[in-house]
N, C-alpha and C. Protein backbone atom coordinates (compact mmCIF):
# COMPACT_ATOMS: atom_id res chain seq x y z
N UNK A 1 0.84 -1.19 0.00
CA UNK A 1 0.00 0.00 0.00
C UNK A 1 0.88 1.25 0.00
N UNK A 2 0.23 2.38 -0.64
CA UNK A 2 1.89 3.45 -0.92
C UNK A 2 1.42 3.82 0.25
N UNK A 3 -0.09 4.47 1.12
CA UNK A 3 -0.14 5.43 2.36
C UNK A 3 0.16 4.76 3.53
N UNK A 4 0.82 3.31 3.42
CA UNK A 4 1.64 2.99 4.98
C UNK A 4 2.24 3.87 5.21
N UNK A 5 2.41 4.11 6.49
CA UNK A 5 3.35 4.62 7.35
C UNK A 5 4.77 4.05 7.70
N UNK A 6 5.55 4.51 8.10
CA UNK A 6 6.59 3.58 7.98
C UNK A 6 7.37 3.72 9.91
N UNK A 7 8.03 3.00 10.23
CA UNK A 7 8.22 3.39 11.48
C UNK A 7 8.77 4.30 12.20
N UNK A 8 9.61 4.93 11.46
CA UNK A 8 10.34 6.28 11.68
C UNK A 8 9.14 7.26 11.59
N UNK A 9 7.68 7.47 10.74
CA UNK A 9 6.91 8.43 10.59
C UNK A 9 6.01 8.12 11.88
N UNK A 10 5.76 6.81 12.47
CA UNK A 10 4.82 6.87 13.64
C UNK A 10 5.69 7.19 14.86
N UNK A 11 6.83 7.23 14.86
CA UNK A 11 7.86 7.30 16.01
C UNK A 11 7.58 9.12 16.44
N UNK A 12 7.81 9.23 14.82
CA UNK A 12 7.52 11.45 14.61
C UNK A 12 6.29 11.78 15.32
N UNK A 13 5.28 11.38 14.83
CA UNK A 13 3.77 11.21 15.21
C UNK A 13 3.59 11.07 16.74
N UNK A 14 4.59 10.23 17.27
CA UNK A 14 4.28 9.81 18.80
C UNK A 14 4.83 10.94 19.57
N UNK A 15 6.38 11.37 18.76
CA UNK A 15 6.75 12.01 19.61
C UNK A 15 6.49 13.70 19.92
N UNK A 16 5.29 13.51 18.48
CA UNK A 16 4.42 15.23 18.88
C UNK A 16 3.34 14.74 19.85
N UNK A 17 2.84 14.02 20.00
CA UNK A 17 1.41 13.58 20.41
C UNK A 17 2.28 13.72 22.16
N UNK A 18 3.39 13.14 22.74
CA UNK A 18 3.97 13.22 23.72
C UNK A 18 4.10 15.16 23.88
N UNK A 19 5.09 15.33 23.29
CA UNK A 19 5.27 16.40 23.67
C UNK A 19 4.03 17.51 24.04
N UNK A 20 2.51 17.19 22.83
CA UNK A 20 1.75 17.97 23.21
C UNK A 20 1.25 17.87 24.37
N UNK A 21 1.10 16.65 25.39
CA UNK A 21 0.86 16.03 26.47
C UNK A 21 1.54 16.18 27.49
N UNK A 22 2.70 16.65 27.35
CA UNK A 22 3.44 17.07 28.48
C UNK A 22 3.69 18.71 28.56
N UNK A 23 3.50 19.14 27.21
CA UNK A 23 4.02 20.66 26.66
C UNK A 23 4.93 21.04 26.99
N UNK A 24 5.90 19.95 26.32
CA UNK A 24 7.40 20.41 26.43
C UNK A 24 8.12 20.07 25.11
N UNK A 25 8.16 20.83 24.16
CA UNK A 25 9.49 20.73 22.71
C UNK A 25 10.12 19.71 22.43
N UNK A 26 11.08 19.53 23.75
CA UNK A 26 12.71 19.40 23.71
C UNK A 26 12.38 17.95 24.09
N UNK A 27 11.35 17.35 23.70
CA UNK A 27 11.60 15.61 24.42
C UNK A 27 11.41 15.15 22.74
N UNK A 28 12.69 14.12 22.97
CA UNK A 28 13.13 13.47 21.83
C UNK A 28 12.53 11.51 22.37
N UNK A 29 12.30 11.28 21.34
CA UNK A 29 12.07 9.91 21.83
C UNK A 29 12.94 9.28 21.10
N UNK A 30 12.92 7.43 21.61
CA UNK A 30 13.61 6.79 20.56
C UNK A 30 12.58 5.19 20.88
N UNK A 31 13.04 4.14 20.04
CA UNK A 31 12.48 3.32 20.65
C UNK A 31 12.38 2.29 21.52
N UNK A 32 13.89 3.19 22.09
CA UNK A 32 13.98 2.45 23.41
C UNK A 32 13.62 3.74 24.76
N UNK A 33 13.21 4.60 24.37
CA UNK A 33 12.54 5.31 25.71
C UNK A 33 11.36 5.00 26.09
N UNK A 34 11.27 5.27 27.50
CA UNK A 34 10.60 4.51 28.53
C UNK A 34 9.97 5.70 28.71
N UNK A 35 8.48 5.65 29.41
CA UNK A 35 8.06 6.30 30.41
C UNK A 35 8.81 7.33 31.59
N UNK A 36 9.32 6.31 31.93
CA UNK A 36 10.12 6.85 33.59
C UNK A 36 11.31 7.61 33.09
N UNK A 37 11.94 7.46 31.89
CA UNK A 37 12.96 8.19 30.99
C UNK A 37 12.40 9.88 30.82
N UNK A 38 10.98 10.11 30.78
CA UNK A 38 10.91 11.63 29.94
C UNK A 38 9.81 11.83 31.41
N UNK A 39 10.23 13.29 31.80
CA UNK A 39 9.60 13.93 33.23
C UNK A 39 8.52 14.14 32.74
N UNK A 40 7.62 14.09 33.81
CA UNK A 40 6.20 14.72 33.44
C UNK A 40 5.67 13.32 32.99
N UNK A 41 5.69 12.52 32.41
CA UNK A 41 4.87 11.37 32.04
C UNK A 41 4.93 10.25 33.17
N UNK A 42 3.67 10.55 33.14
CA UNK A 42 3.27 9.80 34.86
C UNK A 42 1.84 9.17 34.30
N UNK A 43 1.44 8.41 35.02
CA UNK A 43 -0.05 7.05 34.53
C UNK A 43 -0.89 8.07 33.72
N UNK A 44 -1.67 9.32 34.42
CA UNK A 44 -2.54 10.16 34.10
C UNK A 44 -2.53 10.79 32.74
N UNK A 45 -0.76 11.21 32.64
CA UNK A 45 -0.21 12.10 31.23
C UNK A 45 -0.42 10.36 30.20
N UNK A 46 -0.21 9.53 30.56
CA UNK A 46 0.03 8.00 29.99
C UNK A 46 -1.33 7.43 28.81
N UNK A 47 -1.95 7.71 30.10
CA UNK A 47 -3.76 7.47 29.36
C UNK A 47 -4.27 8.78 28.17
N UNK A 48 -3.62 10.32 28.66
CA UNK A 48 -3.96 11.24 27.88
C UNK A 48 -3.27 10.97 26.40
N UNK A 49 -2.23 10.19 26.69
CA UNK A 49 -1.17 10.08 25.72
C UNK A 49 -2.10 8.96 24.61
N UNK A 50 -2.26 7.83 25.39
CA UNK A 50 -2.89 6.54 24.60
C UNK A 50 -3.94 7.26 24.25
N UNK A 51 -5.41 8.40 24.58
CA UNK A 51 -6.10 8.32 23.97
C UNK A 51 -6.00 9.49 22.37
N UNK A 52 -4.68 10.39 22.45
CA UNK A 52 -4.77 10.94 21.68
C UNK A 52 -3.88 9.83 20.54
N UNK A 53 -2.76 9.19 20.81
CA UNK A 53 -2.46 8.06 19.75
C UNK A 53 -3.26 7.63 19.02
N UNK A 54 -4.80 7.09 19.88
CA UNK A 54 -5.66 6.18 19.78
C UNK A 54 -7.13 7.33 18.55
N UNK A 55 -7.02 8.26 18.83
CA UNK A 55 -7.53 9.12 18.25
C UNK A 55 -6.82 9.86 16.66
N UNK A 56 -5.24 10.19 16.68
CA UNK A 56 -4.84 10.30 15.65
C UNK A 56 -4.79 9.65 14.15
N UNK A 57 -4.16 8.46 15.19
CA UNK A 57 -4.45 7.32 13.99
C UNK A 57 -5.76 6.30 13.63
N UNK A 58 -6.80 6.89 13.97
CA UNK A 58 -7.92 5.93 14.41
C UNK A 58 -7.89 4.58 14.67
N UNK A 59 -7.44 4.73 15.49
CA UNK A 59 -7.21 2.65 15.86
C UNK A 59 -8.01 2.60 17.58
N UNK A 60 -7.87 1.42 17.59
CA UNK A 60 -8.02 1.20 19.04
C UNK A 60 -7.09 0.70 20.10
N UNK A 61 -6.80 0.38 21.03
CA UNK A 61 -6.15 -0.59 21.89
C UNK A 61 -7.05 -1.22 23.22
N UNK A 62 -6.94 -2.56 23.23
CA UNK A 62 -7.05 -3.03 24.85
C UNK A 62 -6.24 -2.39 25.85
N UNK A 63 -6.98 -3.09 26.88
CA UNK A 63 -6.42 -2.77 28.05
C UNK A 63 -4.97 -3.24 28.12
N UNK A 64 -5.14 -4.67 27.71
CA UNK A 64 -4.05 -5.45 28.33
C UNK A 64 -2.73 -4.73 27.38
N UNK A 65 -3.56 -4.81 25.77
CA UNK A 65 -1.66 -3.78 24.58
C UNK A 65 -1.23 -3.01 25.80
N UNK A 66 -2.61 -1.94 26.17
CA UNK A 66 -1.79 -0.77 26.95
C UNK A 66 -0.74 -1.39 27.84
N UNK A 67 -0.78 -2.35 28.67
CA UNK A 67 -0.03 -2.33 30.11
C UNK A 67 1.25 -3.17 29.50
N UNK A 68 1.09 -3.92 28.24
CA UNK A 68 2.38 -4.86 27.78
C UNK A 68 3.45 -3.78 27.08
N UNK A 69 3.53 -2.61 26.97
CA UNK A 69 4.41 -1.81 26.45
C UNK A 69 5.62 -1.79 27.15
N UNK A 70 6.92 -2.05 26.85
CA UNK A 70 7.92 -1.53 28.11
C UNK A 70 8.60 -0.55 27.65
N UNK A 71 8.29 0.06 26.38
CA UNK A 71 9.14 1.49 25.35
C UNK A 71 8.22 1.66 24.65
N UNK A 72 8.86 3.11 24.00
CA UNK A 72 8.36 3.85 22.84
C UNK A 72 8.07 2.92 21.45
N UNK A 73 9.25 1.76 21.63
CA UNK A 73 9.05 0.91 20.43
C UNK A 73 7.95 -0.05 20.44
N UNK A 74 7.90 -0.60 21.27
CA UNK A 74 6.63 -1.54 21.57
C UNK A 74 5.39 -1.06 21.30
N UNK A 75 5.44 0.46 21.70
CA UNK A 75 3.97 0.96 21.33
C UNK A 75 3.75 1.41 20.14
N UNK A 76 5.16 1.65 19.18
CA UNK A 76 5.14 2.21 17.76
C UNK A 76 4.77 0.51 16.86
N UNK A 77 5.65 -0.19 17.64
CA UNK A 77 4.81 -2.03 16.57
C UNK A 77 3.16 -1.79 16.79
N UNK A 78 2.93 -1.37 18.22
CA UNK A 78 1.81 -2.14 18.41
C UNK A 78 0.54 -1.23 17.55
N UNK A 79 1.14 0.44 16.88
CA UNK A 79 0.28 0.76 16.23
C UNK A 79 0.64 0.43 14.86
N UNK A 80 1.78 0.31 14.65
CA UNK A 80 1.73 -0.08 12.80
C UNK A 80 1.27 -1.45 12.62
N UNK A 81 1.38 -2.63 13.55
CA UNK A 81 -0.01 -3.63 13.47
C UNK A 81 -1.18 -3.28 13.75
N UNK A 82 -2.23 -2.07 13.67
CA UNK A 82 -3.17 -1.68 13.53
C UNK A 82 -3.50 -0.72 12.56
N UNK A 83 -2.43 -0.54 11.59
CA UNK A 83 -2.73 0.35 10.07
C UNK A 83 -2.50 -0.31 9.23
C-alpha cells in the first residue's frame, strides 16, 4: 500500500502527540525510551497520551496492549499492526 506509514513516521507522530501532552518541545524519543525516561509522564499524562495516539491514527487498543508496552518501540509495533 503506498499510504503505509513507515516506522520512523509513527515514532515522529508519537513524539508530537507526547510532547503535546506534556508541553514540552525538547523531548526526543527513541524506541527504546521509557516512560520513567521523559519527566512529566506519569499514569494520568500515559492514558492522555494513549487516547490521543488512539484518536490520531484511528485505531483502538485493549487494556491489556496498553499495560504490555515496556518502550516507545513496543507501542510504535503495536500501532503499525493496527494500520
Amino acid at each position: 500500500m503506498e499510504n503505509e506509514m513507515t516506522r520512523t513516521e509513527v515514532l515522529e507522530k508519537v513524539q508530537d502527540i507526547v510532547r503535546d501532552a506534556i508541553d514540552r518541545e525538547d523531548i526526543i524519543l527513541t524506541p527504546e525510551t521509557t516512560a520513567d525516561d521523559v519527566e512529566g509522564w506519569d499514569s494520568l499524562v500515559h492514558i492522555q497520551i494513549v487516547a490521543a495516539i488512539q484518536s490520531s491514527f484511528k485505531i483502538r487498543f485493549s487494556a491489556l496492549e496498553m499495560i504490555s508496552w515496556t518502550n516507545v518501540g513496543e507501542l510504535c509495533n503495536a500501532i503499525l499492526s493496527k494500520l
